[in-house]
C-alpha atoms as a PDB file:
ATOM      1  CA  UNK A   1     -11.360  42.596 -24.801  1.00  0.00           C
ATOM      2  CA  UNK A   2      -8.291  41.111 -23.701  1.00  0.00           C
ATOM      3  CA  UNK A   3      -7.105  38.913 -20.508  1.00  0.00           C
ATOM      4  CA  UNK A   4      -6.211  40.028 -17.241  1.00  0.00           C
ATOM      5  CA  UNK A   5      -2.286  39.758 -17.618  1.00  0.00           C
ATOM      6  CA  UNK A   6      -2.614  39.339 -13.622  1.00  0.00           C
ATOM      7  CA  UNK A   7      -4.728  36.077 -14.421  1.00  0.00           C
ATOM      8  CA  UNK A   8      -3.359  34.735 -17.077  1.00  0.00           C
ATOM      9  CA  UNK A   9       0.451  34.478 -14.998  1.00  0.00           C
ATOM     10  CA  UNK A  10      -1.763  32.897 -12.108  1.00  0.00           C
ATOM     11  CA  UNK A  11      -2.968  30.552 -14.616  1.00  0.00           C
ATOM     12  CA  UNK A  12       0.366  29.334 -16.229  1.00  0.00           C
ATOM     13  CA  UNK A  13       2.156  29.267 -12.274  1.00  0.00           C
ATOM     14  CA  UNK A  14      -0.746  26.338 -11.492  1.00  0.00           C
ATOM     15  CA  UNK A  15      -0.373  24.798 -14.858  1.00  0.00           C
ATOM     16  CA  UNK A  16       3.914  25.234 -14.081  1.00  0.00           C
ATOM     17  CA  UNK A  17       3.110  23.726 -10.605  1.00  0.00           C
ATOM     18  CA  UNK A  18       1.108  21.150 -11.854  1.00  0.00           C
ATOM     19  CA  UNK A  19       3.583  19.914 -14.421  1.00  0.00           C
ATOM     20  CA  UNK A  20       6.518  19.544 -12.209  1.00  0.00           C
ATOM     21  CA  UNK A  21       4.561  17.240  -9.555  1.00  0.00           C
ATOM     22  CA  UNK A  22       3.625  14.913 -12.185  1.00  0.00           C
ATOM     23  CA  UNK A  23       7.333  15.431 -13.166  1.00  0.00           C
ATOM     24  CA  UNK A  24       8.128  14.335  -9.729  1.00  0.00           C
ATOM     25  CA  UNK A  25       5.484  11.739  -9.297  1.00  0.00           C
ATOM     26  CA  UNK A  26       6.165  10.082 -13.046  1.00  0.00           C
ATOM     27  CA  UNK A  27      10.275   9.922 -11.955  1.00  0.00           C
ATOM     28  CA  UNK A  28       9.566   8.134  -8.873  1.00  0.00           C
ATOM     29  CA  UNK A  29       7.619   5.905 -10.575  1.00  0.00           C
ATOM     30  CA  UNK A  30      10.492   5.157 -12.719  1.00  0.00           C
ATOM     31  CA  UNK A  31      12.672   4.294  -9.919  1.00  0.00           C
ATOM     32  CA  UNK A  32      10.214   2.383  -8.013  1.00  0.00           C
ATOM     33  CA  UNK A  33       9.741   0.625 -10.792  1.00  0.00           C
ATOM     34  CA  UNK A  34      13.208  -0.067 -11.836  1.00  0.00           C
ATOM     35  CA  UNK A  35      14.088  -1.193  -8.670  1.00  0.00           C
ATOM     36  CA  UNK A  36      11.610  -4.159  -8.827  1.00  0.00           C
ATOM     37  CA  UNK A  37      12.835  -5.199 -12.566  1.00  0.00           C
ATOM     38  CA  UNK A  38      16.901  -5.274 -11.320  1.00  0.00           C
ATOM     39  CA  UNK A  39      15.731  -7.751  -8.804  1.00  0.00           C
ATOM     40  CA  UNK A  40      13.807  -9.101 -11.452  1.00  0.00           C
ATOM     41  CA  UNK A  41      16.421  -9.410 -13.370  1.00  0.00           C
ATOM     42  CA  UNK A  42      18.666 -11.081 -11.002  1.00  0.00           C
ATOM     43  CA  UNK A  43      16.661 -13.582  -9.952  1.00  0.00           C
ATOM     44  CA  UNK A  44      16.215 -14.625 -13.292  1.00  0.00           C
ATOM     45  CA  UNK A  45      19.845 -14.608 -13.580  1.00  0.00           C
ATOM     46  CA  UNK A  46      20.362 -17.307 -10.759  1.00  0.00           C
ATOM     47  CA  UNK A  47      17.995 -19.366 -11.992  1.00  0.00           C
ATOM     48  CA  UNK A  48      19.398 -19.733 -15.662  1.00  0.00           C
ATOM     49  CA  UNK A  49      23.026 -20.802 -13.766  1.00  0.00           C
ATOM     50  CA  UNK A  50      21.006 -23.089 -11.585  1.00  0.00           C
ATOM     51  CA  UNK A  51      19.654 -24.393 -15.356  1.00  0.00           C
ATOM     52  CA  UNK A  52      22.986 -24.420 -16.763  1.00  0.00           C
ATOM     53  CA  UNK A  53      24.172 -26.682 -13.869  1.00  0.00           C
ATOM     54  CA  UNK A  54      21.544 -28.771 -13.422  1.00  0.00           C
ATOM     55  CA  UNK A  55      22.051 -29.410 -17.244  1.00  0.00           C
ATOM     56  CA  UNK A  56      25.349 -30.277 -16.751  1.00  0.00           C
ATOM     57  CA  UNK A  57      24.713 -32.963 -14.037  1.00  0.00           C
ATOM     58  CA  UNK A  58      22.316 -34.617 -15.978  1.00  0.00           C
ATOM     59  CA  UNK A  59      24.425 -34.701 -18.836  1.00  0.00           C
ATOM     60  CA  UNK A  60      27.387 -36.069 -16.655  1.00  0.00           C
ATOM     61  CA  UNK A  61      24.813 -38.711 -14.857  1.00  0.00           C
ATOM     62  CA  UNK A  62      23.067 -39.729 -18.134  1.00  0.00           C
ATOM     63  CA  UNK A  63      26.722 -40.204 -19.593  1.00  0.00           C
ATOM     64  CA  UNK A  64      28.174 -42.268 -16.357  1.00  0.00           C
ATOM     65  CA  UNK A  65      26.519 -45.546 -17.542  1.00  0.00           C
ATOM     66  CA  UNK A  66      28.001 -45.778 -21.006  1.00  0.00           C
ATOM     67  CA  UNK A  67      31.202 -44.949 -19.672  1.00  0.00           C
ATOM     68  CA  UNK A  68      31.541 -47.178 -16.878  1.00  0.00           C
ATOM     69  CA  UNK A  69      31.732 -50.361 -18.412  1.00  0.00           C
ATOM     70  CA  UNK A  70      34.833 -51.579 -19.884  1.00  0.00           C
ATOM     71  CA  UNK A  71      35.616 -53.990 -22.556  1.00  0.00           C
ATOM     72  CA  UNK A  72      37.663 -56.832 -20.957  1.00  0.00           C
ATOM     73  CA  UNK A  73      41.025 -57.704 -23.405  1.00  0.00           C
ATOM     74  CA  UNK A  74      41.917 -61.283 -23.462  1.00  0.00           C
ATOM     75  CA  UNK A  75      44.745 -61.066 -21.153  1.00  0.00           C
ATOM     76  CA  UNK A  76      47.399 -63.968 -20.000  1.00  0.00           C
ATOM     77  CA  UNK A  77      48.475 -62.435 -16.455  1.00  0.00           C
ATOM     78  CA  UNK A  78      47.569 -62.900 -13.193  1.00  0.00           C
ATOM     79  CA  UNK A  79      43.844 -62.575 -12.028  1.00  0.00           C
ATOM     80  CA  UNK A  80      44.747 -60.090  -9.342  1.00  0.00           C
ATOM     81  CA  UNK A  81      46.537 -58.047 -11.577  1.00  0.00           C
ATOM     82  CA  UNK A  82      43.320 -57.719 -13.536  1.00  0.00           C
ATOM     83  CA  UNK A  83      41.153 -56.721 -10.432  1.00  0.00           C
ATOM     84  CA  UNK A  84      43.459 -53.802 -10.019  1.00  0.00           C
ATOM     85  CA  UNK A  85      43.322 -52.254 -13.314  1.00  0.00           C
ATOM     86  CA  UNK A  86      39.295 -52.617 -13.104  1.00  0.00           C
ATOM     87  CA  UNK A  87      39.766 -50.577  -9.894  1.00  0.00           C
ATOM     88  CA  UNK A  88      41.055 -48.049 -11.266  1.00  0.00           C
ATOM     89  CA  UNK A  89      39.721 -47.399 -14.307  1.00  0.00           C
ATOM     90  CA  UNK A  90      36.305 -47.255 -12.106  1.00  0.00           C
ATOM     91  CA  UNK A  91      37.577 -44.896  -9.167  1.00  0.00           C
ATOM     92  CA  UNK A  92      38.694 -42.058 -11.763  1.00  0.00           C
ATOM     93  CA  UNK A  93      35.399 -40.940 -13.457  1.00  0.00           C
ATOM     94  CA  UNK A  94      33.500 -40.640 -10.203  1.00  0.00           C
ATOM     95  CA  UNK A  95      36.363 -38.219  -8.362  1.00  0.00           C
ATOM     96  CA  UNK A  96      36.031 -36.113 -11.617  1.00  0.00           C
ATOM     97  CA  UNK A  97      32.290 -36.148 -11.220  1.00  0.00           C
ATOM     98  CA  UNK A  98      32.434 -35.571  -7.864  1.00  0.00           C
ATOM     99  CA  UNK A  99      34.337 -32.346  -8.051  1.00  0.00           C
ATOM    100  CA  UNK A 100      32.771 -30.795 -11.283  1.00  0.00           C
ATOM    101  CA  UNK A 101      29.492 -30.129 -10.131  1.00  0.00           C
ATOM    102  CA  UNK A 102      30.224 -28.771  -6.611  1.00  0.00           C
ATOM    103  CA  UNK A 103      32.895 -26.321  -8.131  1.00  0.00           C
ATOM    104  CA  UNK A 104      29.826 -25.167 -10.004  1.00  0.00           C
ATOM    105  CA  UNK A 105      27.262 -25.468  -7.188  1.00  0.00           C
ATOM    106  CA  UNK A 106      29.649 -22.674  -5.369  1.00  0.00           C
ATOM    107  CA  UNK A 107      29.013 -20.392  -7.935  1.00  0.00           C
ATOM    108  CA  UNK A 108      25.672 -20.494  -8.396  1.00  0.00           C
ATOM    109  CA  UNK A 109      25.545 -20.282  -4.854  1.00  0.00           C
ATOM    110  CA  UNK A 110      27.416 -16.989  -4.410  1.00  0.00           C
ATOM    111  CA  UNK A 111      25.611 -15.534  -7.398  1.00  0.00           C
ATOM    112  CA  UNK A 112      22.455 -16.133  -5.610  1.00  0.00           C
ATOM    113  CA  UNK A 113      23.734 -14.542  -1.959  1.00  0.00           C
ATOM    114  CA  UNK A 114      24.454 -11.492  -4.097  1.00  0.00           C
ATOM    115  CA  UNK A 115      21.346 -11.018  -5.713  1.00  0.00           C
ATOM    116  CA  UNK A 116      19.208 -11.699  -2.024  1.00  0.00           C
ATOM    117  CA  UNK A 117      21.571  -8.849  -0.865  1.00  0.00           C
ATOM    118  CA  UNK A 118      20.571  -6.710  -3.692  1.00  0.00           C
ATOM    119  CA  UNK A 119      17.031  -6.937  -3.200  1.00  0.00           C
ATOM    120  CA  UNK A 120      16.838  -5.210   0.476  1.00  0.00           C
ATOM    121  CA  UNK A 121      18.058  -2.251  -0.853  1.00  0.00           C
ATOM    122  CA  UNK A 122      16.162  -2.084  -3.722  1.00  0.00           C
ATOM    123  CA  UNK A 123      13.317  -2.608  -1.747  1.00  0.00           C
ATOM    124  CA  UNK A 124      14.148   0.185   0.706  1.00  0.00           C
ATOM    125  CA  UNK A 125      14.492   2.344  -2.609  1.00  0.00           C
ATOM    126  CA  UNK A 126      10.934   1.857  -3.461  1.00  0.00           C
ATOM    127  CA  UNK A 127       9.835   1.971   0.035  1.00  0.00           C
ATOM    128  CA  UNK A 128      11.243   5.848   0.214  1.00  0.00           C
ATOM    129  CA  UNK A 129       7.759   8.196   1.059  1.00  0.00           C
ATOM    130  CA  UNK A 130       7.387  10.917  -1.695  1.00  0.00           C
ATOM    131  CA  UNK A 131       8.457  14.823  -1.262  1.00  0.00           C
ATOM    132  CA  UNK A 132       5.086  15.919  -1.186  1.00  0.00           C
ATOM    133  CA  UNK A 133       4.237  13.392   1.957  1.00  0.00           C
ATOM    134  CA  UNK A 134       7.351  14.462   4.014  1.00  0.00           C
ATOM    135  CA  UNK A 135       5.779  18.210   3.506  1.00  0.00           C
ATOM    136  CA  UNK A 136       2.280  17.556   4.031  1.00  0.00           C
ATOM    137  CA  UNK A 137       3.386  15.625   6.956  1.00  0.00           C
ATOM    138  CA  UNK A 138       5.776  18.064   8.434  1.00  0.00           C
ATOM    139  CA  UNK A 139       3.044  20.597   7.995  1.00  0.00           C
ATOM    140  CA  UNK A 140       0.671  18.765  10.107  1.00  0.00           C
ATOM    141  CA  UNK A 141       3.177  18.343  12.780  1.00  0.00           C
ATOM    142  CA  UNK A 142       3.712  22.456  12.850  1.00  0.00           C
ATOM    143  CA  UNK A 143       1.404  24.565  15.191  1.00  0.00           C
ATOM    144  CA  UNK A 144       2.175  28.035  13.116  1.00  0.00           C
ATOM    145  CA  UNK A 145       3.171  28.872   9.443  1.00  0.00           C
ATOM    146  CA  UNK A 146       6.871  28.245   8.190  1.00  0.00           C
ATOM    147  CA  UNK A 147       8.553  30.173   5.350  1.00  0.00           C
ATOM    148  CA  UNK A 148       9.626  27.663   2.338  1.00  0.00           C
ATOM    149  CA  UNK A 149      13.081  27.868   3.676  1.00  0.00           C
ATOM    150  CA  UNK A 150      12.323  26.780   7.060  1.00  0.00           C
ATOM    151  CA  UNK A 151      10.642  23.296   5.665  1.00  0.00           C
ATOM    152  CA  UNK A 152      13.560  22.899   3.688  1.00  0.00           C
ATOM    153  CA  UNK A 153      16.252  22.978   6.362  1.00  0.00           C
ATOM    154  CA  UNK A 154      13.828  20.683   8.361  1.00  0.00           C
ATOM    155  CA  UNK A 155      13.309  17.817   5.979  1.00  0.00           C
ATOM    156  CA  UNK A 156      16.929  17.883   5.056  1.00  0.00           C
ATOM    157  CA  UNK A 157      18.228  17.481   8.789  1.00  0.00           C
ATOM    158  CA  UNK A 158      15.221  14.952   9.270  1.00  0.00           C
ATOM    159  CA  UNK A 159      16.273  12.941   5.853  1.00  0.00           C
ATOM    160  CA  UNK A 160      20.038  13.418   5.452  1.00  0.00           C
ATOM    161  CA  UNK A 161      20.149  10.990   2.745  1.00  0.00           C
ATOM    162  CA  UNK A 162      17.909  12.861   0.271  1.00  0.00           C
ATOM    163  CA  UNK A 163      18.364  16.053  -1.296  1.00  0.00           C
ATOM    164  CA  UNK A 164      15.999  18.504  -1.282  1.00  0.00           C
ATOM    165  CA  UNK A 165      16.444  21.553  -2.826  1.00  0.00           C
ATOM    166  CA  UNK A 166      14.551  24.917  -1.659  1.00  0.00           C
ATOM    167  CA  UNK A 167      12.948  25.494  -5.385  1.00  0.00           C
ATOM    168  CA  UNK A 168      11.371  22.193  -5.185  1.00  0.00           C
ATOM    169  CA  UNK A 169       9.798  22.523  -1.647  1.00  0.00           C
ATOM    170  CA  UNK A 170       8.338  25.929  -2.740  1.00  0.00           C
ATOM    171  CA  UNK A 171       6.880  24.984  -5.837  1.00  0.00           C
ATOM    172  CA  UNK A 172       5.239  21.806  -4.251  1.00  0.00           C
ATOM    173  CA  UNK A 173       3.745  24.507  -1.943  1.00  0.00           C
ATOM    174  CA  UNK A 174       2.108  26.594  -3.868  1.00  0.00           C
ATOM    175  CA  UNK A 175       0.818  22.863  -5.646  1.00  0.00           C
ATOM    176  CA  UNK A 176      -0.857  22.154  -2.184  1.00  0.00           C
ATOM    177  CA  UNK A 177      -2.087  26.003  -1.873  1.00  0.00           C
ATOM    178  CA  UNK A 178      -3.807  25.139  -4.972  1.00  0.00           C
ATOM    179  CA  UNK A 179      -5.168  21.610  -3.808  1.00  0.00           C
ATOM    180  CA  UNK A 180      -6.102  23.962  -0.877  1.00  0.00           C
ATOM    181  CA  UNK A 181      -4.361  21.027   1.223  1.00  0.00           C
ATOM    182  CA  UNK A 182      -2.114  24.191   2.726  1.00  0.00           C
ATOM    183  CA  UNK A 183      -3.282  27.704   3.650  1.00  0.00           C
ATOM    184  CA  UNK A 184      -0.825  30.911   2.233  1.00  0.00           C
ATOM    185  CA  UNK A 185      -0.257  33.553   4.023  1.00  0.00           C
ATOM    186  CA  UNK A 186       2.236  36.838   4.119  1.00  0.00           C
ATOM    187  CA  UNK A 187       3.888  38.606   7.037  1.00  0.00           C
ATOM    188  CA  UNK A 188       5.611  41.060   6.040  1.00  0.00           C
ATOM    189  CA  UNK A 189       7.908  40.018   3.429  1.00  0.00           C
ATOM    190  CA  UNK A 190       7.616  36.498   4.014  1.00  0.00           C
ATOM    191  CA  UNK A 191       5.680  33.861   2.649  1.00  0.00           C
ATOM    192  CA  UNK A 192       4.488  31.541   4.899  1.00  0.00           C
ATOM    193  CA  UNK A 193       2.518  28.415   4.880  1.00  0.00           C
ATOM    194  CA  UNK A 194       0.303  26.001   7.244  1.00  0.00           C
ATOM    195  CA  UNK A 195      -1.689  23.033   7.001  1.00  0.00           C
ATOM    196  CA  UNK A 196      -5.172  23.056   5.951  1.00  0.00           C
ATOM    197  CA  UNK A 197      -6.039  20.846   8.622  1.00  0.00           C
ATOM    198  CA  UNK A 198      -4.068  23.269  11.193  1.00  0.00           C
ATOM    199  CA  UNK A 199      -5.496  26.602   9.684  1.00  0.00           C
ATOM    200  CA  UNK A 200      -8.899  24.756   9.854  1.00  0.00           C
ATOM    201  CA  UNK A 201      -8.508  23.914  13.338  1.00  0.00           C
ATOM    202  CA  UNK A 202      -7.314  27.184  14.334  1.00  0.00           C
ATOM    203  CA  UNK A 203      -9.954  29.036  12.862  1.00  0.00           C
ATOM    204  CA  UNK A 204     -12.804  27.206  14.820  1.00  0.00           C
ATOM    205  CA  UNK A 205     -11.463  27.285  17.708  1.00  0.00           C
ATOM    206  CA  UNK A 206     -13.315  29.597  20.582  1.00  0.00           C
ATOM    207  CA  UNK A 207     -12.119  33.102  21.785  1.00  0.00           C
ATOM    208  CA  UNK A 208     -10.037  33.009  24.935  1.00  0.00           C
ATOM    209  CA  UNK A 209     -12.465  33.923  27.931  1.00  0.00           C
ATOM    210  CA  UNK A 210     -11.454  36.396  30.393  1.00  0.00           C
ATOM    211  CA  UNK A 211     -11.578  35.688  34.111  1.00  0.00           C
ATOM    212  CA  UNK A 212     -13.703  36.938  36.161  1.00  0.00           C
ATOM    213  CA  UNK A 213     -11.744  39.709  37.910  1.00  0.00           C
ATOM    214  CA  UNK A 214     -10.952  41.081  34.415  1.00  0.00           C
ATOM    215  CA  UNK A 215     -14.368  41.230  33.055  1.00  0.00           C
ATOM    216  CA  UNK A 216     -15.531  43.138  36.858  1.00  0.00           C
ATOM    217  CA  UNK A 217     -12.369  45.372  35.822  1.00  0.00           C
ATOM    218  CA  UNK A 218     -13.157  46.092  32.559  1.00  0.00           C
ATOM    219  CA  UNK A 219     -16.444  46.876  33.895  1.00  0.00           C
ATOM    220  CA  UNK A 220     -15.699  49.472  36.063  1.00  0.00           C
ATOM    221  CA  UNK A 221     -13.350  50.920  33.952  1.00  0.00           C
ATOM    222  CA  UNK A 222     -16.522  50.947  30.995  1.00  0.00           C
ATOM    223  CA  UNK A 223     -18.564  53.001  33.782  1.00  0.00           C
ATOM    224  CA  UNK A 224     -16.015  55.284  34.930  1.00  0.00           C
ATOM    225  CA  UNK A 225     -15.639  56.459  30.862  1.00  0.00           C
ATOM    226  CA  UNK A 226     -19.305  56.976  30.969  1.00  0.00           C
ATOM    227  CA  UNK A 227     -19.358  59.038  34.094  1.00  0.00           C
ATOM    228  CA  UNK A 228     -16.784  61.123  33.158  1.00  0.00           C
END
């Protein structure tokens, strides 16, 4: 005996459905993921500069001592003319010092003020909810059924800066159909679907109750059918 053809399509649209979520699911993964190891990566960045300069510091401090000291030259002139040349063979090592390691301080600097930018938006990145919560949450938030096409316009006024694209929305769907996290439904030549917790809610609640003067009426109408 062979397979219902009927079940066997049924079968391979869940498995379909069920493949492109993970899809979905595994690729923001990815981003969140890659997000994190670019700032990562940066600050790892800023600290090998902040290495390299505190590297060359030391090597300029630890080299300041041997360099400082000067032979004195047997010399016949005057004693002030001495002083002077000590003086400045002192002053010039400590200006070039001095302005080596801030030139490089100001670079480290700005690399690191460009990283700490990056970061926020890397973390807003990650911190993007997934497809399937922005429909299971606009769901929730609708008192009766909307077509596929009617979620997708809403999300993509509500989230400009995403796109969503109709065959997406659909297919996660039919994924929540078959979580039986939404209810299906057809009217007329529409599909249209609602929240489970909606379609739950709606189903237990009571039957309107007529007023009093309507169920008198009704009444009277009943035993003026009978009489007749």
């Amino acid at each position: 005996m062979t397979d219902n053809p009927v079940t066997i399509t049924s079968v391979t649209s869940q498995y379909a459905t069920q493949v492109a979520q993970d899809l979905e699911l595994n690729t923001k993964e990815q981003e969140r993921i890659g997000a994190e190891l670019s700032a990562l990566q940066a600050q790892l960045r800023i600290l090998q500069d902040d290495q390299n300069v505190l590297h060359s510091i030391q090597k300029t401090l630890g080299s300041r001592p041997a360099t400082a000291p000067s032979t004195p030259e047997p010399s016949t002139s005057l004693p002030q003319q001495a002083s002077g040349k000590n003086t400045t063979t002192r002053r010039a090592p400590s200006k070039t010092a001095a302005k080596a390691p801030s030139a490089k301080k100001t670079t480290a600097q700005a690399k690191k003020e460009k990283a700490q930018s990056a970061e926020p938006k890397a973390a807003t990145a990650s911190a993007q909810p997934t497809l399937i919560a922005l429909i299971r949450t606009h769901l929730d938030q609708q008192k009766e059924p909307r077509s596929a096409a009617e979620v997708t316009s809403a999300l993509a006024q509500a989230h400009p800066q995403r796109t969503i694209k109709s065959t997406v929305v659909r297919t996660t769907l039919e994924n929540l159909v078959a979580k039986s996290q939404a209810h299906r439904s057809k009217q007329g030549g529409s599909v249209l679907y609602t929240s489970a917790a909606v379609q739950a809610a709606t189903e237990k609640a009571p039957a309107p109750v007529l007023p009093q003067t309507e169920q008198d009426s009704s009444k009277r109408e009943k035993a003026g059918a009978v009489s007749s």
